[in-house]
Protein backbone atom coordinates (compact mmCIF):
# COMPACT_ATOMS: atom_id res chain seq x y z
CA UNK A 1 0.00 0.00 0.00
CA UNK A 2 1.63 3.44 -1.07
CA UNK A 3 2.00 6.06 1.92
CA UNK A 4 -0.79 8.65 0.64
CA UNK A 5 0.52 11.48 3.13
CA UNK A 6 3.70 11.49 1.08
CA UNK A 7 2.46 10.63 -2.16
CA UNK A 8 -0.65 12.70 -2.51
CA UNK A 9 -2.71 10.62 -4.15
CA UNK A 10 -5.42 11.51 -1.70
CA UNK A 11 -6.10 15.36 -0.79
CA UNK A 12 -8.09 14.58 2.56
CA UNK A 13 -9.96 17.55 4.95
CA UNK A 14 -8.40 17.98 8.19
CA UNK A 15 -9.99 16.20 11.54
CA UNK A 16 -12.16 18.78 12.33
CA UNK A 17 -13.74 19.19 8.62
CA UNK A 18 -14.01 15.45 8.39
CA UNK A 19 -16.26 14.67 11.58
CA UNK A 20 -18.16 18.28 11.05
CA UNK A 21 -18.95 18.19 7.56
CA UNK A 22 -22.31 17.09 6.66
CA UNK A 23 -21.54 15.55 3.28
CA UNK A 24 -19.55 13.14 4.69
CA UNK A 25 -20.52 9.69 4.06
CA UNK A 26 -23.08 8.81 7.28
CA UNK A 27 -21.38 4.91 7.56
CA UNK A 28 -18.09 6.56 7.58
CA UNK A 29 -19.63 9.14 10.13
CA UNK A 30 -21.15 6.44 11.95
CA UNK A 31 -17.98 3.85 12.12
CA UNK A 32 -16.01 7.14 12.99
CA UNK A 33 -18.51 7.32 16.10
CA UNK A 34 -18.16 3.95 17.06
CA UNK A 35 -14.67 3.70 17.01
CA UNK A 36 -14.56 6.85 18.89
CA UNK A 37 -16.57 5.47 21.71
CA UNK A 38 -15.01 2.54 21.72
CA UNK A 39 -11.22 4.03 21.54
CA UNK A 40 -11.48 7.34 22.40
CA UNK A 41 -7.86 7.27 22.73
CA UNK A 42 -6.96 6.57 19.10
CA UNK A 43 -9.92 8.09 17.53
CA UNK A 44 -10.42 11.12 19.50
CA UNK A 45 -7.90 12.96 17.84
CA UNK A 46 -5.61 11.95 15.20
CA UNK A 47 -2.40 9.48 17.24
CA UNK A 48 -0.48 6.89 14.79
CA UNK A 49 -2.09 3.67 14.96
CA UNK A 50 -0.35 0.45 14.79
CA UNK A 51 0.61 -1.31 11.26
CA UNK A 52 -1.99 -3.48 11.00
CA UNK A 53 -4.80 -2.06 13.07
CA UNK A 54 -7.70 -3.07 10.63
CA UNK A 55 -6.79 -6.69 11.46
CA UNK A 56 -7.45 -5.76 15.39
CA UNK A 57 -10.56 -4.03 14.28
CA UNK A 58 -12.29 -6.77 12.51
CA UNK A 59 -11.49 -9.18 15.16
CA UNK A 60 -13.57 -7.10 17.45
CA UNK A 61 -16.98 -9.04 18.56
CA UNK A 62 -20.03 -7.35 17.71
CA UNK A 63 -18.46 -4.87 15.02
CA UNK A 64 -21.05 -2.43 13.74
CA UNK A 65 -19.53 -2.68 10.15
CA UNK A 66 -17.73 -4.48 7.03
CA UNK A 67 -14.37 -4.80 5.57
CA UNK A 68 -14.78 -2.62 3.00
CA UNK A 69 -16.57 0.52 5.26
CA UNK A 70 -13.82 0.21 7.97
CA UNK A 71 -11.08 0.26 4.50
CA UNK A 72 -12.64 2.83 3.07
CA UNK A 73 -13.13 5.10 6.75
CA UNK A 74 -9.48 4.01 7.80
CA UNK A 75 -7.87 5.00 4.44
CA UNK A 76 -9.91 8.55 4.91
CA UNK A 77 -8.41 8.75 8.52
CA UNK A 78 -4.89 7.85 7.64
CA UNK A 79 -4.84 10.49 4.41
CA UNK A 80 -6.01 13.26 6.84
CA UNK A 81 -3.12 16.26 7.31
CA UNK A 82 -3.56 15.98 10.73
CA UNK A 83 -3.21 12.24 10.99
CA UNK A 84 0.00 12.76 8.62
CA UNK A 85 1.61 15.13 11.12
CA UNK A 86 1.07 12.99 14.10
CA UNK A 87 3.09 9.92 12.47
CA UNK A 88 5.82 12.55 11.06
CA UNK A 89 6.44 13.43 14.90
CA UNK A 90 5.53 10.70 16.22
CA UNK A 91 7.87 8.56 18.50
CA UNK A 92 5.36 5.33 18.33
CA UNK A 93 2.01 4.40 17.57
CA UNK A 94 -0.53 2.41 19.16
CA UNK A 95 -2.70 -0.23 19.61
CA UNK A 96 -6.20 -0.61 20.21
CA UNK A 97 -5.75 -1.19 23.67
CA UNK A 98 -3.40 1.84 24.20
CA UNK A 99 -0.03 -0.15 24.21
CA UNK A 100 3.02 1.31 22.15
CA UNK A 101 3.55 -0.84 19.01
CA UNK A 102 7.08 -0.22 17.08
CA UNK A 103 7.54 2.96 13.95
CA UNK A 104 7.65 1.86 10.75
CA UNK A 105 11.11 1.86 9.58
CA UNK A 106 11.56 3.74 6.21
């Protein structure tokens, strides 16, 4: 999968525009929701999640949502600027249960 913060091949709306704007997608809204009540410490505000998260994510008993919904939400949450900064300055990221998982080595 190519890095879309470096590569641009997504322009995404910051954080804020993303969970304010009304034309936003209402199952993206509403997995964005879930997974913020869930993990309000990863999906609160944009941290760098671990490699792999959307494995952890499906796994999760009594998911509200598919594959291809959580894809499609995670690749809008990982192209944000915001999101891009945080894993620029970031000195980990993290797993669903808070934990510190390694960086990704370039």
């Amino acid at each position: 999968m190519p890095n879309l913060c470096r590569s641009g091949l997504i322009q995404a709306e910051t954080f804020a525009e993303m969970s304010m704007n009304t034309s936003y997608p209402i199952k993206k809204a509403a997995i964005a929701a879930h997974l913020r009540d869930l993990f309000p410490h990863l999906f609160s505000f944009p941290v760098p999640l671990k490699v792999g998260i959307h494995r952890d994510l499906m796994s999760l008993p009594g998911r509200q949502f598919g594959a291809s919904a959580l894809r499609s939400f995670l690749c809008k949450w990982t192209s944000s600027p915001d999101y891009c900064h945080a894993v620029a300055v970031a000195k980990s990221r993290y797993a669903l249960d808070g934990s510190m998982a390694p960086l990704v080595k370039n």
